[in-house]
C-alpha atoms as a PDB file:
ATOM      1  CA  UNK A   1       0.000   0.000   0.000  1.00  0.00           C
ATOM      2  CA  UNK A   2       0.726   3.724  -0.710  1.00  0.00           C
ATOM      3  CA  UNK A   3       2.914   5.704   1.995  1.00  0.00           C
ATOM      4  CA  UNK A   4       0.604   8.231   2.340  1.00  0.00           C
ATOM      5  CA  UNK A   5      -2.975   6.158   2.181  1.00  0.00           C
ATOM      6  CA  UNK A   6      -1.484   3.948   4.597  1.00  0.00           C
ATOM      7  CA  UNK A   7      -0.756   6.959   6.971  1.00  0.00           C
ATOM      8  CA  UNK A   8      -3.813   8.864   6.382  1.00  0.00           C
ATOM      9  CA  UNK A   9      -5.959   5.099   7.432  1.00  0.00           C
ATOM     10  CA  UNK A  10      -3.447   4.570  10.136  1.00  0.00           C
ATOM     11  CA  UNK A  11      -4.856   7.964  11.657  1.00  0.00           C
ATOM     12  CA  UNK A  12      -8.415   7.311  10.672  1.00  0.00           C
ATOM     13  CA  UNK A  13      -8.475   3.896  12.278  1.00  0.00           C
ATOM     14  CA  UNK A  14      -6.995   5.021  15.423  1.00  0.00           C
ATOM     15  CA  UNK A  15      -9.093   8.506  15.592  1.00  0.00           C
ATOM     16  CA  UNK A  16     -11.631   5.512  16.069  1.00  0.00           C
ATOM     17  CA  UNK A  17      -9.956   4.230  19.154  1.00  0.00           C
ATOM     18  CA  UNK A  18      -9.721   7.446  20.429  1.00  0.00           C
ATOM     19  CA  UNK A  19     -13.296   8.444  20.192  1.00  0.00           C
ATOM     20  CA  UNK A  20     -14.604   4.599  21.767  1.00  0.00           C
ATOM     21  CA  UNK A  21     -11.930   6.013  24.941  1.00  0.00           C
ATOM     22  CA  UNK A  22     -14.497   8.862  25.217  1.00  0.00           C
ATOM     23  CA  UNK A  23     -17.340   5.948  25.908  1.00  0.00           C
ATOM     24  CA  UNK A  24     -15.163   5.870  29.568  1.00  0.00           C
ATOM     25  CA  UNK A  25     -15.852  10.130  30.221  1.00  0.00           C
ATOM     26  CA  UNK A  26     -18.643  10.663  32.801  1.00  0.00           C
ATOM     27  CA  UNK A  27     -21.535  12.641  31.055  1.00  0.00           C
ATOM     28  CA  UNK A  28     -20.579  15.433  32.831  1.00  0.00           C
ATOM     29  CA  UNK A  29     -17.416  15.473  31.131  1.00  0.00           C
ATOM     30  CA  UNK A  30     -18.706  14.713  27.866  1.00  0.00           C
ATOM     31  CA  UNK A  31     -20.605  18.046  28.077  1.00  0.00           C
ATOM     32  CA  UNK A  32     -17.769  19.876  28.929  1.00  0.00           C
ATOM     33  CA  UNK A  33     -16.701  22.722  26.953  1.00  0.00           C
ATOM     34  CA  UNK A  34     -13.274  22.718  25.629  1.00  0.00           C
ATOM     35  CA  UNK A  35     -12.776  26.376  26.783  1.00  0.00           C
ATOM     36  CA  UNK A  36     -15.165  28.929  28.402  1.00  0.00           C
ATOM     37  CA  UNK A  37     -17.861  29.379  25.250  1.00  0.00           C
ATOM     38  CA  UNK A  38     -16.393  26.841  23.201  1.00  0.00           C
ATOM     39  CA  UNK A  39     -17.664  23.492  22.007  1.00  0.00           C
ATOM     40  CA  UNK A  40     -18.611  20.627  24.521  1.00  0.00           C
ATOM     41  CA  UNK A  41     -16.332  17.411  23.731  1.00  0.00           C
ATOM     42  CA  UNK A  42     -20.091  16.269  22.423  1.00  0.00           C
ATOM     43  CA  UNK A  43     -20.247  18.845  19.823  1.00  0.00           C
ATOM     44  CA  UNK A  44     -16.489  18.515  18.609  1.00  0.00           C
ATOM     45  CA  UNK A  45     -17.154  14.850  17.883  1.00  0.00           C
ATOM     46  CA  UNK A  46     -20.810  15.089  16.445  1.00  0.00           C
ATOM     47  CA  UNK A  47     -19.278  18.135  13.879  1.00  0.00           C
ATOM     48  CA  UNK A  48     -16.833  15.431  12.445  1.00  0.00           C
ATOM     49  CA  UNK A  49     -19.372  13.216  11.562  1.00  0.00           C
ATOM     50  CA  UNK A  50     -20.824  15.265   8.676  1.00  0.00           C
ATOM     51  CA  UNK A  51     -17.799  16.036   7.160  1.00  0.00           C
ATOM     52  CA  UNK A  52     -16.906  12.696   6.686  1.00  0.00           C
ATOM     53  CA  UNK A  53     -20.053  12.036   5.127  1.00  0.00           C
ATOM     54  CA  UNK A  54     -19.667  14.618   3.137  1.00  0.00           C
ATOM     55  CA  UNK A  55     -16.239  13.610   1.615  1.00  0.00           C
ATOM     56  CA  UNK A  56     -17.336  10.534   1.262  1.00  0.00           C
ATOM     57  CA  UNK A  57     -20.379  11.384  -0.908  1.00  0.00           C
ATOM     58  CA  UNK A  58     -20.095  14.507  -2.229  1.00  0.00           C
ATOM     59  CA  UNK A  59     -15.623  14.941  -2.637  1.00  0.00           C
ATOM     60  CA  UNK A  60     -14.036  11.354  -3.330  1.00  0.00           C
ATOM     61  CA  UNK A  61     -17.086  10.325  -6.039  1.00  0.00           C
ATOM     62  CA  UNK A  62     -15.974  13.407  -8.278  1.00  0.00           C
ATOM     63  CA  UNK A  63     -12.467  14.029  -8.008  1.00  0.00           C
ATOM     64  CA  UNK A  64     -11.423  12.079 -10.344  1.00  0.00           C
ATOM     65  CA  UNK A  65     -13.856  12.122 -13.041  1.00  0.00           C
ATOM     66  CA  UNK A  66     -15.072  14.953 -15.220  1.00  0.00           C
ATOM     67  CA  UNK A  67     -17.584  15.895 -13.847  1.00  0.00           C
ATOM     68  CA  UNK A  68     -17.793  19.147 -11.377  1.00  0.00           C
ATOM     69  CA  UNK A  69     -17.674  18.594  -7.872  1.00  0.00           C
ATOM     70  CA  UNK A  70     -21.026  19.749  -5.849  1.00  0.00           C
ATOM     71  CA  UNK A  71     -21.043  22.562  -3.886  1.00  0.00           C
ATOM     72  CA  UNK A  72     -19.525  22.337  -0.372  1.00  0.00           C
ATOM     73  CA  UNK A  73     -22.138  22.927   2.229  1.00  0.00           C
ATOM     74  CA  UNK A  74     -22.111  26.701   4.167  1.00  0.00           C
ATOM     75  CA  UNK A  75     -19.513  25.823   6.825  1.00  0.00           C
ATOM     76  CA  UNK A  76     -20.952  27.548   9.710  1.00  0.00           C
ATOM     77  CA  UNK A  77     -24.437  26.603   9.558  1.00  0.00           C
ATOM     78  CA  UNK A  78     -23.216  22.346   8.660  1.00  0.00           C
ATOM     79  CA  UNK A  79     -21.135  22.932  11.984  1.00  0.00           C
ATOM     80  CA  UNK A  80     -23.864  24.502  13.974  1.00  0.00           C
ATOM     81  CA  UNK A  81     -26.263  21.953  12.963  1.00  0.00           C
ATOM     82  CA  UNK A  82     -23.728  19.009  13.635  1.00  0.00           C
ATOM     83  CA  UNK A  83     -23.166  20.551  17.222  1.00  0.00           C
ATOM     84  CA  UNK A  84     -27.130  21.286  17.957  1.00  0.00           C
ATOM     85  CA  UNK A  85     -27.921  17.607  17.110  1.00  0.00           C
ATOM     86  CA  UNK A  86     -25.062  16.557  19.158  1.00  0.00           C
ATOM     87  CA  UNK A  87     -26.230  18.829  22.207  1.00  0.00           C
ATOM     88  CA  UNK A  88     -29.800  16.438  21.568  1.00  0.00           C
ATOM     89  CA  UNK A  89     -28.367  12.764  21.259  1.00  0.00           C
ATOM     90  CA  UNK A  90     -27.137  11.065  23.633  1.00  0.00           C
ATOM     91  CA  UNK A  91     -22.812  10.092  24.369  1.00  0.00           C
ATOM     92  CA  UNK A  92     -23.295   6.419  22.899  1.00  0.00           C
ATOM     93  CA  UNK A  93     -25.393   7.750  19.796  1.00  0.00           C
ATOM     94  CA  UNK A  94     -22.535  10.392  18.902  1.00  0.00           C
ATOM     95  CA  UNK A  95     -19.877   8.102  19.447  1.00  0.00           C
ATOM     96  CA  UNK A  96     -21.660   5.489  17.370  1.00  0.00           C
ATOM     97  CA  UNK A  97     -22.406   7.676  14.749  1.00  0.00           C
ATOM     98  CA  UNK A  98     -19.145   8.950  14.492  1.00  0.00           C
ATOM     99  CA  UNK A  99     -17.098   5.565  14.409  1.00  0.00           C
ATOM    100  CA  UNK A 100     -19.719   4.045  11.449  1.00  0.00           C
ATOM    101  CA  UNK A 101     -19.631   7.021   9.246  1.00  0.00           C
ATOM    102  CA  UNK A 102     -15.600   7.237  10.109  1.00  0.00           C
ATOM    103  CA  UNK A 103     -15.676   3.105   9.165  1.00  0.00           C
ATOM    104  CA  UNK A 104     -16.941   4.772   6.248  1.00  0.00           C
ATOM    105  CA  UNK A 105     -14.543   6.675   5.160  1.00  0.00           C
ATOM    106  CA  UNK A 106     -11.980   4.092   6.283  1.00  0.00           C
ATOM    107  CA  UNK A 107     -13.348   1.654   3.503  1.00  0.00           C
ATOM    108  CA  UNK A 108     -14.018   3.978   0.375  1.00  0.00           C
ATOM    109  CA  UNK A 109      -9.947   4.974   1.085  1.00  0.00           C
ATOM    110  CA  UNK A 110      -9.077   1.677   0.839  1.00  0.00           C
ATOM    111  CA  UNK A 111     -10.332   1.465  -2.660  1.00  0.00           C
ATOM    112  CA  UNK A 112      -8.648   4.447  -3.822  1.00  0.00           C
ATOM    113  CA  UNK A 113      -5.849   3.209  -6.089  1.00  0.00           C
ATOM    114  CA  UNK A 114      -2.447   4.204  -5.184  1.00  0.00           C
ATOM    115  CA  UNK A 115      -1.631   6.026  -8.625  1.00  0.00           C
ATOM    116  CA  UNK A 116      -4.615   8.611  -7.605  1.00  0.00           C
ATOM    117  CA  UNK A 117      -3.030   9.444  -4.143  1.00  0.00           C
ATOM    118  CA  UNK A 118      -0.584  11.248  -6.233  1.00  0.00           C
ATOM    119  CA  UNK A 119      -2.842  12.711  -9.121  1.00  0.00           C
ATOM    120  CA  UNK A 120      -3.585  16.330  -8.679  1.00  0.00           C
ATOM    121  CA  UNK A 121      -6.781  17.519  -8.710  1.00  0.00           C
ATOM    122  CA  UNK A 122      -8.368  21.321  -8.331  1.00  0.00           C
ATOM    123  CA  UNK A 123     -11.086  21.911  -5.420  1.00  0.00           C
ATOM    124  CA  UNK A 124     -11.549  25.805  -6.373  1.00  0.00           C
ATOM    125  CA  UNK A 125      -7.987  27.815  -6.733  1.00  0.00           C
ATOM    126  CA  UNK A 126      -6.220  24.815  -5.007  1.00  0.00           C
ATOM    127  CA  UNK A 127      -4.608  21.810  -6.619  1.00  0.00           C
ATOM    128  CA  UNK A 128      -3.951  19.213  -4.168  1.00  0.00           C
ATOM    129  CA  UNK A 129      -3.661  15.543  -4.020  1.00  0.00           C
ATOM    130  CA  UNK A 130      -5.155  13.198  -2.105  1.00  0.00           C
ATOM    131  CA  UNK A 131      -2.761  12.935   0.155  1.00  0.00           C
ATOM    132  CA  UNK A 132      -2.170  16.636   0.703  1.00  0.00           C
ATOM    133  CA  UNK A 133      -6.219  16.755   1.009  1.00  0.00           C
ATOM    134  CA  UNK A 134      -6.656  14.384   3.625  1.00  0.00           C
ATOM    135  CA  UNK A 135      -3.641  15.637   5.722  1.00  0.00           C
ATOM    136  CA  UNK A 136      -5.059  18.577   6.246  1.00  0.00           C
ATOM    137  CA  UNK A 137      -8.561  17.220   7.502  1.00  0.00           C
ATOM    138  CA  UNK A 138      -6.175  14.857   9.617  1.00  0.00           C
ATOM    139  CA  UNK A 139      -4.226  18.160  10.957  1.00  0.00           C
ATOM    140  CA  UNK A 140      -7.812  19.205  12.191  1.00  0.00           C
ATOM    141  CA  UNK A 141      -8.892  16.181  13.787  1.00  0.00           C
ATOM    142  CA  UNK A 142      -5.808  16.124  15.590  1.00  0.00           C
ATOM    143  CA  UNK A 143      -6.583  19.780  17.092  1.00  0.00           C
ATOM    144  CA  UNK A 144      -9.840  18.994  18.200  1.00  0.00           C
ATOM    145  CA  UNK A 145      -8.464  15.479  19.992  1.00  0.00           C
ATOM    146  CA  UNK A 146      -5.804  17.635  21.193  1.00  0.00           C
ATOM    147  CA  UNK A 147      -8.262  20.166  22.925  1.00  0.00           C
ATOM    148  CA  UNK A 148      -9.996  17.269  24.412  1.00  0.00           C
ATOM    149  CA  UNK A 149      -7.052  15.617  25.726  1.00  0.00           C
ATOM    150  CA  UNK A 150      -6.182  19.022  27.556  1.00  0.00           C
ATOM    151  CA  UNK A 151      -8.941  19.630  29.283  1.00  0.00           C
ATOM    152  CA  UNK A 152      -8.206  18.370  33.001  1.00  0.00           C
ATOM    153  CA  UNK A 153     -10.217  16.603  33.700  1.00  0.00           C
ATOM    154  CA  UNK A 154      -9.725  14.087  30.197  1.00  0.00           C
ATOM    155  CA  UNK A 155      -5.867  14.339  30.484  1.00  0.00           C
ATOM    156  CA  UNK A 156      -6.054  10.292  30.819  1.00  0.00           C
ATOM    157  CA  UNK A 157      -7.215   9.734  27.449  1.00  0.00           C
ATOM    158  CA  UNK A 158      -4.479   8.113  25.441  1.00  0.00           C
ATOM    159  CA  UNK A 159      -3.446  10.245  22.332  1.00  0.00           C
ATOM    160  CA  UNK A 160      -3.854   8.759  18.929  1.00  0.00           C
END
């Protein structure tokens, strides 16, 4: 396999071990926010979800053929409606959603070839390749673990 798709699964599978440790967090914990009017650790991990649906169905379908891509969703409002459900469901449902829609994810990139982890492709302005694509949306999963693993009381949680 690839260098890079093997690194970018290696993070996805254990962002999945990281989020099951958060199964262990009291529910007062899970609610807590990472700073003073900040996201709870509920929210950060129900906004993920989306996106990962999203590149599943609506990024790694197109980039390769000739077709346009769709248009991203408005940022702010996919967030805010990713955290509001989040705030409504319950740890386990979160959790589970997130690790089957990460699963996901997990399986379409194990179908990309490894020729087309090198191809460039345009999303706007930018050319990128896969593996420049996905580092970057691994770069941001790692902040938000990161923010959870520093809030005192989650210190414990092993880092991925």
């Amino acid at each position: 396999m690839y260098h890079d798709k093997h690194q970018i699964i290696s993070h996805y599978e254990k962002s999945i071990v990281f989020v099951e440790s958060l199964a262990n967090i009291t529910e007062d914990q899970w609610r807590t926010p990472l700073e003073p009017g900040k996201w709870t650790v509920a929210e950060v991990i129900g906004h993920l979800t989306p996106w990962d649906e999203f590149v599943v169905n609506q990024r790694l379908p197109f980039l390769f053929t000739e077709e346009d891509l769709p248009k991203g969703p408005d940022v702010e409002e996919m967030n805010a409606n990713a955290a509001k459900s989040s705030r409504a469901q319950s740890k386990e449902e979160t959790i589970a959603n997130f690790i089957n829609q990460r699963q996901q994810l997990i399986n379409v990139l194990y179908q990309i070839v490894d020729v087309q982890w090198r191809q460039p492709f345009t999303i706007g302005a930018s050319e990128l390749t896969l593996y420049g694509y996905f580092a970057s949306l691994e770069e941001h999963d790692l902040h938000h673990f990161s923010q959870i693993q520093n809030i005192g009381a989650l210190k414990w949680i092993s880092s991925i």
